[in-house]
N, C-alpha and C. Protein backbone atom coordinates (compact mmCIF):
# COMPACT_ATOMS: atom_id res chain seq x y z
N UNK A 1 -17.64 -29.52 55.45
CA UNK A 1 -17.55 -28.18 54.90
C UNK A 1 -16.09 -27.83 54.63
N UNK A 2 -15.98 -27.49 53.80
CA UNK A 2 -14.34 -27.00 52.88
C UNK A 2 -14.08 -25.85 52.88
N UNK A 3 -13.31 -25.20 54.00
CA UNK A 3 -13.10 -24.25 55.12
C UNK A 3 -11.80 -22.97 53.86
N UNK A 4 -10.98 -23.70 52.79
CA UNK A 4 -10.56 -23.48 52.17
C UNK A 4 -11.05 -23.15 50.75
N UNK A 5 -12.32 -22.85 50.62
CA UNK A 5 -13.05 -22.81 49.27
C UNK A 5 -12.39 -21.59 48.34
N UNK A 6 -12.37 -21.74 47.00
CA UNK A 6 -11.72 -21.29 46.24
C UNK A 6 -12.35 -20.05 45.76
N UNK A 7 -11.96 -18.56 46.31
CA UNK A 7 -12.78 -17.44 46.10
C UNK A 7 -13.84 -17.79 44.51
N UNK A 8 -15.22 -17.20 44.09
CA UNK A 8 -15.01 -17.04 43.52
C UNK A 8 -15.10 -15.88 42.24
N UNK A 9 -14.41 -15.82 41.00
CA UNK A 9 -14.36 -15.22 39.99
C UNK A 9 -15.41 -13.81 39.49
N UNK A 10 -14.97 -12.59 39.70
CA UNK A 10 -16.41 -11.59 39.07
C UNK A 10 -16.85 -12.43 37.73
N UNK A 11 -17.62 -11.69 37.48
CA UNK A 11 -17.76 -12.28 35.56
C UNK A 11 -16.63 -11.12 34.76
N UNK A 12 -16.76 -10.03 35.35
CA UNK A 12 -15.14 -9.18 35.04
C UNK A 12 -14.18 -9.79 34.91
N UNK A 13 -13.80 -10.22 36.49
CA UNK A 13 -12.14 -10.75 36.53
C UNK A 13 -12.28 -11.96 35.34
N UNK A 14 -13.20 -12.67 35.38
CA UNK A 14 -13.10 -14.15 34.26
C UNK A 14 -12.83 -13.31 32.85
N UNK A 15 -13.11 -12.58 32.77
CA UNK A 15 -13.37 -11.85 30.76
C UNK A 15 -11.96 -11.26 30.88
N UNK A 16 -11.58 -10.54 31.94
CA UNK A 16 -10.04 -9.88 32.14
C UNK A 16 -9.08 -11.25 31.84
N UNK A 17 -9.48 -12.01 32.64
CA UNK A 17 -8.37 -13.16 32.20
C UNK A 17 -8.44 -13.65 31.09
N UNK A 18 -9.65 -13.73 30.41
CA UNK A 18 -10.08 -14.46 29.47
C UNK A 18 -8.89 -13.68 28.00
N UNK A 19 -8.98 -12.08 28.30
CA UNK A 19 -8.71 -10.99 27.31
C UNK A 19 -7.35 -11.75 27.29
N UNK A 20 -6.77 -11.36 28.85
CA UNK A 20 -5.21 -11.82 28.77
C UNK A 20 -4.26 -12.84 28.34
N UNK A 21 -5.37 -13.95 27.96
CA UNK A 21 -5.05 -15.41 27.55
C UNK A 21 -5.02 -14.87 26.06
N UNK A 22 -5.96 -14.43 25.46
CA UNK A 22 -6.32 -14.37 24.10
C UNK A 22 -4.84 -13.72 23.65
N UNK A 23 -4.51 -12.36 24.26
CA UNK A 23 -3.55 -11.18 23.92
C UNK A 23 -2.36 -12.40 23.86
N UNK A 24 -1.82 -12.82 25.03
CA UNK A 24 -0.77 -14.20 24.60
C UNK A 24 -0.66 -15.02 23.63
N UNK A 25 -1.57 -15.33 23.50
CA UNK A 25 -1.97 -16.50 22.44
C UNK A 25 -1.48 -15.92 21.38
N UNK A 26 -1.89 -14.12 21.01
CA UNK A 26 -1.92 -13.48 19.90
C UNK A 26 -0.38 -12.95 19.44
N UNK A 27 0.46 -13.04 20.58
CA UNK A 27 1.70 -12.12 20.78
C UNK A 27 2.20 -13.22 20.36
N UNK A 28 1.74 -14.38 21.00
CA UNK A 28 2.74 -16.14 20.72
C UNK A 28 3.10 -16.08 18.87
N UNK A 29 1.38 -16.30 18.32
CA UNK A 29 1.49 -15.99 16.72
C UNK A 29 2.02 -15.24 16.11
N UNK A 30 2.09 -14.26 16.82
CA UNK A 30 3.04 -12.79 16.47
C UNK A 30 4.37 -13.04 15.66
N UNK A 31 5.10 -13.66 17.19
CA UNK A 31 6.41 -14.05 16.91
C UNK A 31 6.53 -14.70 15.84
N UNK A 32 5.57 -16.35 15.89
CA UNK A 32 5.61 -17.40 14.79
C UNK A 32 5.66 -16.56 13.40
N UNK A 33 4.99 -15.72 13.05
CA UNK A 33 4.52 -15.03 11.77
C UNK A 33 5.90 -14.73 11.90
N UNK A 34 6.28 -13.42 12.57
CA UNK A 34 7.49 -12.78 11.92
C UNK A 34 8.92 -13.87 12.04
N UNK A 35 8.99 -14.71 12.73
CA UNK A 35 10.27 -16.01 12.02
C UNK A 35 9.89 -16.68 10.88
N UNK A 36 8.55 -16.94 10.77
CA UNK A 36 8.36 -17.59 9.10
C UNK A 36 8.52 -16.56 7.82
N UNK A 37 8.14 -15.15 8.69
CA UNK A 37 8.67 -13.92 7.69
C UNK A 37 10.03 -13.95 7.15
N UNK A 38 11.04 -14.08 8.51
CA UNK A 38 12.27 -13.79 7.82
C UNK A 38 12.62 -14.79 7.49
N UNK A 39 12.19 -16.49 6.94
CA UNK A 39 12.67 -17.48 6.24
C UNK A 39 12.54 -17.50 4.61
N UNK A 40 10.88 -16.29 4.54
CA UNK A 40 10.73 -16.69 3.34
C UNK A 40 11.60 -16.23 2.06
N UNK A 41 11.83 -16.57 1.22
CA UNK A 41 12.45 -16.10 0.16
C UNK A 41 11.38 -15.49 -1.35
N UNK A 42 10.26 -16.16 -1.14
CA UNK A 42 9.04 -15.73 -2.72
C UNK A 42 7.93 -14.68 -2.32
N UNK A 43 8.52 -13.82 -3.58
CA UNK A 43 7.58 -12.48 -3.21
C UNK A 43 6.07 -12.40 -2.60
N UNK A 44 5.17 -13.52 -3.55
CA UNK A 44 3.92 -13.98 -3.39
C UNK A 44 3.81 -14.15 -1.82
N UNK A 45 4.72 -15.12 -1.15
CA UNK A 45 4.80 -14.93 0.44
C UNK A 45 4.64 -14.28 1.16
N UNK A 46 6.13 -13.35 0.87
CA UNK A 46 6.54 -12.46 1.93
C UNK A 46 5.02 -11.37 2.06
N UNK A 47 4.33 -11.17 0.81
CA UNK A 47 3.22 -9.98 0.90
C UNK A 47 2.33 -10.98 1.77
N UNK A 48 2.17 -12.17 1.62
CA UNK A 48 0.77 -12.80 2.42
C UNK A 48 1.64 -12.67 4.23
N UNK A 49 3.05 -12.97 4.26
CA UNK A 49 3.44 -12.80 5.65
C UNK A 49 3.12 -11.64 6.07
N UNK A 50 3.41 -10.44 5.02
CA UNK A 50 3.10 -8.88 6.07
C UNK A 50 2.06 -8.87 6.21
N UNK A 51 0.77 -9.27 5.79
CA UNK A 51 -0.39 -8.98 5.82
C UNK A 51 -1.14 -9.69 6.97
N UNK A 52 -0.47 -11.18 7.58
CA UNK A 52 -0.55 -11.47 8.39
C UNK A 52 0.13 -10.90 9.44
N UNK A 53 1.03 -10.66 9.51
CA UNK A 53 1.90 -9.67 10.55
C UNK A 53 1.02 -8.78 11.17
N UNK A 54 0.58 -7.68 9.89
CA UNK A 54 -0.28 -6.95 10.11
C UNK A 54 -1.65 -6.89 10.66
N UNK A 55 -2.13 -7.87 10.63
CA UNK A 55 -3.46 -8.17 10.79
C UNK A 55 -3.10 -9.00 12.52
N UNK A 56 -2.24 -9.24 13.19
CA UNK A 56 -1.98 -9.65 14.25
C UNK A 56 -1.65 -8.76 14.78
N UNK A 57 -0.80 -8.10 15.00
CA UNK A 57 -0.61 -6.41 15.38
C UNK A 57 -1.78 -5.48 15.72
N UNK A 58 -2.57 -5.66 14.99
CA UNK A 58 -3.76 -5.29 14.96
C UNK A 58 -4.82 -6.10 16.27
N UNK A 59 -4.71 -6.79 15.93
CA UNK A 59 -5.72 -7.49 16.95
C UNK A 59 -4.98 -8.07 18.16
N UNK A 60 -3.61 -7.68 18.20
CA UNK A 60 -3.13 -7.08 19.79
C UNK A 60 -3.12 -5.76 20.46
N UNK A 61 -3.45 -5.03 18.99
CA UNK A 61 -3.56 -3.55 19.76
C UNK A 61 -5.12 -3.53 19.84
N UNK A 62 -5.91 -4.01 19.40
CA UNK A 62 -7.46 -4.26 20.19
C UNK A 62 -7.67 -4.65 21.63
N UNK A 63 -6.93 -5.71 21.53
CA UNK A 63 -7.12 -6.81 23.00
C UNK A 63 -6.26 -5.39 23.78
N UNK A 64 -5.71 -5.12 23.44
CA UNK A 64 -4.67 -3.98 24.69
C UNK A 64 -5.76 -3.06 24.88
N UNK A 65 -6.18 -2.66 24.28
CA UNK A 65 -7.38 -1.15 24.16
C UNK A 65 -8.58 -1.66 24.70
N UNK A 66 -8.94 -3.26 25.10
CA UNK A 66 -9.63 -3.11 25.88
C UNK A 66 -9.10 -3.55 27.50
N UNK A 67 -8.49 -4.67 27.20
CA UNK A 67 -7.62 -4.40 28.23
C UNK A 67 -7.34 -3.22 29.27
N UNK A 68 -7.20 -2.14 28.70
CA UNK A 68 -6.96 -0.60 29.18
C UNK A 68 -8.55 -0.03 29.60
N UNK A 69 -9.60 -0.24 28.60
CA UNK A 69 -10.96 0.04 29.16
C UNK A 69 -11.28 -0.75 30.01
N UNK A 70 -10.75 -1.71 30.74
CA UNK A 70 -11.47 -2.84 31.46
C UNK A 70 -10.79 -1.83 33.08
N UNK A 71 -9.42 -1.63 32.68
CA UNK A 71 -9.02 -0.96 33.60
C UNK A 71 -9.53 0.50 34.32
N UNK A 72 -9.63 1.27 33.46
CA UNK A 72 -9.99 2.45 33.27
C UNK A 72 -11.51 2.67 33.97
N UNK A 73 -12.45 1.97 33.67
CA UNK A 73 -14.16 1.62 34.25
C UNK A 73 -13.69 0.89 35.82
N UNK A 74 -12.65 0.17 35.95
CA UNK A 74 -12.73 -0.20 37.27
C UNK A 74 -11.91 1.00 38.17
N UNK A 75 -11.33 1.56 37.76
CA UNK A 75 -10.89 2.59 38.10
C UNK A 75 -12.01 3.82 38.74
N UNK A 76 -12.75 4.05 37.67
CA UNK A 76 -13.97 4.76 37.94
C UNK A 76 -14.78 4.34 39.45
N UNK A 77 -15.19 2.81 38.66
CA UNK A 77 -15.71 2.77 40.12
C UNK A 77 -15.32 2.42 41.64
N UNK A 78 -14.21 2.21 41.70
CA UNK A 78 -13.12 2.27 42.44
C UNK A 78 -13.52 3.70 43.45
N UNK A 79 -13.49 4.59 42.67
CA UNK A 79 -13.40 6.63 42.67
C UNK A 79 -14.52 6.58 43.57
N UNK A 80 -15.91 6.19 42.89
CA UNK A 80 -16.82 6.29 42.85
C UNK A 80 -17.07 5.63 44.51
N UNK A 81 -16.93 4.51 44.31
CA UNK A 81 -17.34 3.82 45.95
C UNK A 81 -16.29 4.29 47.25
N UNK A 82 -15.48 5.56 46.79
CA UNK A 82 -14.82 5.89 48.13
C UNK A 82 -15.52 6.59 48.95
């Protein structure tokens, strides 16, 4: 018997981590986008770079907003079970 067993995981905490991996991943591309932004020189580009910019921005301020609801509901019941 393995006296050291490895707690495990809500299906919460796994999706919380899961969010937090994604949001990285997304912030990582973030960056990549805006240094290939400021290399480009052709108009046709630079509009497809902001639009990617944009569209990443975006779907880090999602992952944050739930992020924040994930918090916010555990919070609740937190309240709730005192």
């Amino acid at each position: 018997m393995n006296i050291l067993r490895k707690a495990e995981i809500s299906p919460v905490q796994k999706q919380r981590e899961e969010l937090i991996k994604e949001l990285r991943d997304t912030q990582r591309l973030l960056k990549q986008a805006e240094m290939l932004f400021e290399m480009t020189v052709e108009d046709d580009l630079i509009e497809a770079r902001i639009y990617h910019i944009k569209s990443l921005a975006k779907h880090q301020d999602y992952l944050i907003a739930l992020l924040k609801g994930m918090e916010q509901k555990s919070d609740e019941k937190t309240f709730v079970n005192i």
